[in-house]
N, C-alpha and C. Protein backbone atom coordinates (compact mmCIF):
# COMPACT_ATOMS: atom_id res chain seq x y z
N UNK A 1 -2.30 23.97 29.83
CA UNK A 1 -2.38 25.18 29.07
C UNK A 1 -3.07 24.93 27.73
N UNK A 2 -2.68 24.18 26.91
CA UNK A 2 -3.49 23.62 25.79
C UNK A 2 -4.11 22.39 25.81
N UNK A 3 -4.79 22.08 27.30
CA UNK A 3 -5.19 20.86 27.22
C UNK A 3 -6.36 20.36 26.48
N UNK A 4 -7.40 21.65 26.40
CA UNK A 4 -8.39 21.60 25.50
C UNK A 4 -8.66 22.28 24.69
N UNK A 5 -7.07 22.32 24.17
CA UNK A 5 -7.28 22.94 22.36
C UNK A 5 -7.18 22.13 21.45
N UNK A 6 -8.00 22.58 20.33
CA UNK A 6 -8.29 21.50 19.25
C UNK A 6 -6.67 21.05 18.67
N UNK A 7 -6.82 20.03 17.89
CA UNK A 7 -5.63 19.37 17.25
C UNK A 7 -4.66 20.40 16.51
N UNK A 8 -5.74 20.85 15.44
CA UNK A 8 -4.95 21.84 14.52
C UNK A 8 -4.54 23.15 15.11
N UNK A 9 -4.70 23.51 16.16
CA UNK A 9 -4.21 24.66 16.99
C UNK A 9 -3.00 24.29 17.56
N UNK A 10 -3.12 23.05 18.33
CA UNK A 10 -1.55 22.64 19.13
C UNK A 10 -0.57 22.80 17.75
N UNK A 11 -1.43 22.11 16.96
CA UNK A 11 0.15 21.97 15.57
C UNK A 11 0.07 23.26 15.07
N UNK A 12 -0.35 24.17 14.67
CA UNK A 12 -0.05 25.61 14.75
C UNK A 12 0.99 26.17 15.68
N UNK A 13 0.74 25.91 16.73
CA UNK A 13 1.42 26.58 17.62
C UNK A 13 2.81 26.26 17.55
N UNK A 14 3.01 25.10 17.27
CA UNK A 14 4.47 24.09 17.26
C UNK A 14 5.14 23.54 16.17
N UNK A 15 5.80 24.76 15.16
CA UNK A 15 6.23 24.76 13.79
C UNK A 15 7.19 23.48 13.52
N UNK A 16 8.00 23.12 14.81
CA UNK A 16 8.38 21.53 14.73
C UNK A 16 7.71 20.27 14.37
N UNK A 17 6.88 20.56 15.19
CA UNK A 17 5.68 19.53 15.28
C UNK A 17 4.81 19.77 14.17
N UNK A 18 4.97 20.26 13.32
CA UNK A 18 4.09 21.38 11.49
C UNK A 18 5.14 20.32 10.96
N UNK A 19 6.38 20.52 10.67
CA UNK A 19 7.41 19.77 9.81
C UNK A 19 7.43 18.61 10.12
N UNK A 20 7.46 17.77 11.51
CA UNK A 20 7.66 16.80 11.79
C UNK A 20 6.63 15.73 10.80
N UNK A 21 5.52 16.19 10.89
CA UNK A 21 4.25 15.51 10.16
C UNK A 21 4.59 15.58 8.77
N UNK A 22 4.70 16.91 8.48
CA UNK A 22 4.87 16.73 6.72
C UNK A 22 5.58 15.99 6.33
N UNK A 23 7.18 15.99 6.54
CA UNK A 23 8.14 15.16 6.48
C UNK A 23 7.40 13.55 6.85
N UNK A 24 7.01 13.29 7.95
CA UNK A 24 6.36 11.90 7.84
C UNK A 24 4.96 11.27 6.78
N UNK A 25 4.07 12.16 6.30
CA UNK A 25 3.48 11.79 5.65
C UNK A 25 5.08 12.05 4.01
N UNK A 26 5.21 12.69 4.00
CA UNK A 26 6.18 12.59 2.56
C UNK A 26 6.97 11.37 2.27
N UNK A 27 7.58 11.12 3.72
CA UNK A 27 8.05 9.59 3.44
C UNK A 27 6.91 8.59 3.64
N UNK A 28 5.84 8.53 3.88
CA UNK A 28 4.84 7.65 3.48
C UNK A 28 4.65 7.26 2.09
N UNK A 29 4.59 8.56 1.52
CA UNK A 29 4.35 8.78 0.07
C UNK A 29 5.22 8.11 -0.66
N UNK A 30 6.91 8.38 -0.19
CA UNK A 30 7.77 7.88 -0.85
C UNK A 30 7.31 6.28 -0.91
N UNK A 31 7.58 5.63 0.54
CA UNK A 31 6.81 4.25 0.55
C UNK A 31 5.90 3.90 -0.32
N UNK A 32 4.93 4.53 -0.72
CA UNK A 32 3.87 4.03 -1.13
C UNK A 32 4.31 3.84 -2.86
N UNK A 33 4.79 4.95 -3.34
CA UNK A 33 5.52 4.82 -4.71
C UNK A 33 6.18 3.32 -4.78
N UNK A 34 7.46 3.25 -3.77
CA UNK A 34 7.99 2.43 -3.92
C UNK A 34 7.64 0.67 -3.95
N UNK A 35 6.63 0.86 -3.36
CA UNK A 35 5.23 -0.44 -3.59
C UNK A 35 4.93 -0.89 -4.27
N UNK A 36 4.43 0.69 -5.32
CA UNK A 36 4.31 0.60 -6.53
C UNK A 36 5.32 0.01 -7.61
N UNK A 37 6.34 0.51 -7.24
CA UNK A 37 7.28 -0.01 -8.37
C UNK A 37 8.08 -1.44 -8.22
N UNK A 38 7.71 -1.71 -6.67
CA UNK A 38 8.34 -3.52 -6.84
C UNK A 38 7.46 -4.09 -7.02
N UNK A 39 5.98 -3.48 -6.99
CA UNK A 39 5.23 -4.21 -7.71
C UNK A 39 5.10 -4.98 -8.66
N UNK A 40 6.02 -4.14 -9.58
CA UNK A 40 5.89 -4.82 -11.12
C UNK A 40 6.79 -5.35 -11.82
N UNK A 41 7.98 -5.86 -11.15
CA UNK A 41 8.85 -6.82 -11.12
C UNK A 41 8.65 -8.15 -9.97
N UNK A 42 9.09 -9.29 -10.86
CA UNK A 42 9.05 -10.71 -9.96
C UNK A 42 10.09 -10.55 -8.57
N UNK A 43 9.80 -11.40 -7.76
CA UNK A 43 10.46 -11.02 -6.97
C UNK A 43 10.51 -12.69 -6.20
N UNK A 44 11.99 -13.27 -5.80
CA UNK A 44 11.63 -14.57 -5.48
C UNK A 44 11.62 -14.72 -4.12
N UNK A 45 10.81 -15.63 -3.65
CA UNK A 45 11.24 -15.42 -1.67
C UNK A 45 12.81 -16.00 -1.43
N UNK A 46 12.77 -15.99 -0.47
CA UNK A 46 14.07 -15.91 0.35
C UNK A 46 15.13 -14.96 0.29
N UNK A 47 14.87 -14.02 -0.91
CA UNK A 47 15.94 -13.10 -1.32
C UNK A 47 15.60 -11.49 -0.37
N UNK A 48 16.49 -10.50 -1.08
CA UNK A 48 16.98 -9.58 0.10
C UNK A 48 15.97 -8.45 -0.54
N UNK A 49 15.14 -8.81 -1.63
CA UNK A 49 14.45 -8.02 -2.31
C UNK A 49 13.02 -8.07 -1.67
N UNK A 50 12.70 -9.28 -1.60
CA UNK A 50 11.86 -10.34 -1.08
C UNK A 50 11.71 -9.68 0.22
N UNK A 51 12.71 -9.63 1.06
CA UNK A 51 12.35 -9.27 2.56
C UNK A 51 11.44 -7.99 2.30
N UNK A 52 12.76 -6.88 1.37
CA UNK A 52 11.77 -5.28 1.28
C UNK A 52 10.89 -5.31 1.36
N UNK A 53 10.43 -5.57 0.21
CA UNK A 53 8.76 -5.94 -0.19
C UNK A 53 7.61 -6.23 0.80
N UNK A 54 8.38 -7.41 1.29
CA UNK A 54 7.63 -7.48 2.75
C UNK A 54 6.97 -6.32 3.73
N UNK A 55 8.38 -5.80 3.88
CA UNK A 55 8.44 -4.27 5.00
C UNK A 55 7.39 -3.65 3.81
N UNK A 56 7.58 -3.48 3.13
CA UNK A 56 7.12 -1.94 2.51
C UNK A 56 5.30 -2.69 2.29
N UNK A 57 5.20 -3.89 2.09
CA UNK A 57 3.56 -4.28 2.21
C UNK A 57 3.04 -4.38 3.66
N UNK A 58 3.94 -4.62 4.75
CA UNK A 58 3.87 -4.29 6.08
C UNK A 58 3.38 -2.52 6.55
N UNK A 59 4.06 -1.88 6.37
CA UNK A 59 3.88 -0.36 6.36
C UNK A 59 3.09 -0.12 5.36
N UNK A 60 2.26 0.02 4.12
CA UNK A 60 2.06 0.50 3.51
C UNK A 60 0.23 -0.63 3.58
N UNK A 61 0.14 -1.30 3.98
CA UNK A 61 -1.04 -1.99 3.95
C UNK A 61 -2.37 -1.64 4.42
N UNK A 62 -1.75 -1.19 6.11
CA UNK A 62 -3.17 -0.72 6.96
C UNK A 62 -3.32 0.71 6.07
N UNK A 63 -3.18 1.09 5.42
CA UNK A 63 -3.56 2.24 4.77
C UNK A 63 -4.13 1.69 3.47
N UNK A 64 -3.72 1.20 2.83
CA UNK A 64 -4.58 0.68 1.59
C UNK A 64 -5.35 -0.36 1.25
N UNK A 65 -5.57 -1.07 2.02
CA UNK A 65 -6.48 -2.27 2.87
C UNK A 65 -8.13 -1.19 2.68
N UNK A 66 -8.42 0.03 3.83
CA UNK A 66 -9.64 0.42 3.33
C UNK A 66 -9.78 1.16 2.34
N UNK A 67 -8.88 1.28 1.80
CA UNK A 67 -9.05 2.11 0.35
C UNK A 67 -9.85 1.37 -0.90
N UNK A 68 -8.89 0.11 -0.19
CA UNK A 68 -9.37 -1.41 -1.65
C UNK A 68 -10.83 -1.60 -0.82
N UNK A 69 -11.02 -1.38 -0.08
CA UNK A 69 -12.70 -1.86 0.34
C UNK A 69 -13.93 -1.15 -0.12
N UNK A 70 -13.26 0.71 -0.57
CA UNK A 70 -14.20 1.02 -1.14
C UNK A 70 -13.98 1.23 -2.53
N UNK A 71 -12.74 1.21 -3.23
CA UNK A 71 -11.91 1.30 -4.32
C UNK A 71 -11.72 -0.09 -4.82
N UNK A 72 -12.37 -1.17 -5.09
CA UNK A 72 -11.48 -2.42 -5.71
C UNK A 72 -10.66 -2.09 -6.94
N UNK A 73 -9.67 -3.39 -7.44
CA UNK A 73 -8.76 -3.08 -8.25
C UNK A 73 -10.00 -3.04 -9.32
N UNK A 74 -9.90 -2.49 -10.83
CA UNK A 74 -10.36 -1.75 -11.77
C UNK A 74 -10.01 -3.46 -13.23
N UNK A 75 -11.06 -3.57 -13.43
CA UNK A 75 -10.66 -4.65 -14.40
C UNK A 75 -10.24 -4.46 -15.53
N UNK A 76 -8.90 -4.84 -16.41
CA UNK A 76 -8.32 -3.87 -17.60
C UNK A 76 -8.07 -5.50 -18.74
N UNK A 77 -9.52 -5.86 -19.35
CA UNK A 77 -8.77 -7.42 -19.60
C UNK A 77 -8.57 -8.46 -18.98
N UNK A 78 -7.39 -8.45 -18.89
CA UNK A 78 -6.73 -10.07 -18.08
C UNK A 78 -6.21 -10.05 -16.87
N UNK A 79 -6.20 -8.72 -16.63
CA UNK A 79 -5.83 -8.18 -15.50
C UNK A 79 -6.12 -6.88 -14.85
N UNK A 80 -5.80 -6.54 -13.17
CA UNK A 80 -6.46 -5.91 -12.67
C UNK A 80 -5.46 -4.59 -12.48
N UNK A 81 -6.01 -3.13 -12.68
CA UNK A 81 -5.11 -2.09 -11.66
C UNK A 81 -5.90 -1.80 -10.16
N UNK A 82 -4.70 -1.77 -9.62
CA UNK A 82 -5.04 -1.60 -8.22
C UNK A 82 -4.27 0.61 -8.00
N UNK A 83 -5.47 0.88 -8.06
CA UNK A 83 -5.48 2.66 -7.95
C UNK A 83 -5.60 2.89 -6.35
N UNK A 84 -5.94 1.81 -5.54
CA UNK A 84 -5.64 2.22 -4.03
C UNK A 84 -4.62 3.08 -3.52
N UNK A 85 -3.35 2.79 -4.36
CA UNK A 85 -2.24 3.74 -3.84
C UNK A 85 -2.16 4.83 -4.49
N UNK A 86 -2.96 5.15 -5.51
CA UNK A 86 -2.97 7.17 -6.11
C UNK A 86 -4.16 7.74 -5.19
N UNK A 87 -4.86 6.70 -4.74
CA UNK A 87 -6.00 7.06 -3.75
C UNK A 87 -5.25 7.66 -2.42
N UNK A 88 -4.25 6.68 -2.03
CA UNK A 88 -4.03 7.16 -0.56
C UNK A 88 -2.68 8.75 -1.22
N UNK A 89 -2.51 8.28 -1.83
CA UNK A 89 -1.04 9.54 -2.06
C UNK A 89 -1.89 10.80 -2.36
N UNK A 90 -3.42 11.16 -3.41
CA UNK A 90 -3.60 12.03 -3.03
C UNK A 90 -4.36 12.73 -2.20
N UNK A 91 -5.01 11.68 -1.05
CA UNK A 91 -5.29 11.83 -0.04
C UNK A 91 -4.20 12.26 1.27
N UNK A 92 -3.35 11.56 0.56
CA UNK A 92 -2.44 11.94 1.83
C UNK A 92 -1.69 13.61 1.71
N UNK A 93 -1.50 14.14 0.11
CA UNK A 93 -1.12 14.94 -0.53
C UNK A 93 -2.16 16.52 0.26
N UNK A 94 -3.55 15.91 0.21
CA UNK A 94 -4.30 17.19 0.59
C UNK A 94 -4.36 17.34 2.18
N UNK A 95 -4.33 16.32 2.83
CA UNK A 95 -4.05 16.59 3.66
C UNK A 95 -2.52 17.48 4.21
N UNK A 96 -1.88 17.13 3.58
CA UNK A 96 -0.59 17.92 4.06
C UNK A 96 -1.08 19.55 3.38
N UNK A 97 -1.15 19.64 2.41
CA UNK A 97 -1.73 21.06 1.24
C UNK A 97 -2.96 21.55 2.10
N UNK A 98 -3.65 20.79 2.70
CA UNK A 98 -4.51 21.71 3.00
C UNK A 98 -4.85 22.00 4.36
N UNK A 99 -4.75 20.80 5.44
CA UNK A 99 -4.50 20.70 6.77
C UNK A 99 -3.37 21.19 7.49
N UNK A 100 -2.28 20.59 6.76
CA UNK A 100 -1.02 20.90 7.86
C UNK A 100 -0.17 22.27 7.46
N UNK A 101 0.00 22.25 6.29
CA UNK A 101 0.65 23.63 5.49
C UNK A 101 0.18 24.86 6.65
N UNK A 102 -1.33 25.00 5.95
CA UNK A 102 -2.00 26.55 6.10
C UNK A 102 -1.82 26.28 7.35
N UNK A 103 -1.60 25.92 8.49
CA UNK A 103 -1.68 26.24 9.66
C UNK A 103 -0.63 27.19 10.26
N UNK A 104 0.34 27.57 9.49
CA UNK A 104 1.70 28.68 9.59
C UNK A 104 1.06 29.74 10.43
């Protein structure tokens, strides 16, 4: 019946499947914040902090991996910011605002 309807039509049609996504890109987002912020505390291996970090550079990588390829970190001095992750959040942001929303 919808075998050859475009993407954004099936998810129109299926207001579950509308929320299901938003809700998953939102907790992406959350992830990606949270990246951000163990970022900038030490963190030693073997500890239970240590593992997180892991997970959350595990999940949060294949997404900001090509971001840094066309985005490198930004030289500030002695050190670098890495803006890859305001890249993917408000990328990921318009997509929900402008793709998945309006499709109601």
């Amino acid at each position: 019946m919808l075998v050859n309807a475009a993407p954004a039509v099936i998810i129109a049609s299926n207001y579950a499947l509308q929320r299901a996504l938003t809700t998953l890109v939102e907790i992406y987002v959350v992830l990606l914040i949270a990246r951000a912020l163990m970022s900038w505390f030490p963190v030693n291996p073997g500890t239970m902090i240590y593992r997180i970090v892991l997970v959350l550079d595990r999940l949060t990588e294949p997404v900001l991996r090509p971001v840094r390829r066309i985005l490198p970190p930004v030289r500030a001095g002695g050190m670098a910011i890495d803006l890859s992750i305001i890249v993917a959040i408000i990328a990921l942001e318009v997509i929900v605002i402008g793709v998945i929303i309006p499709l109601v």
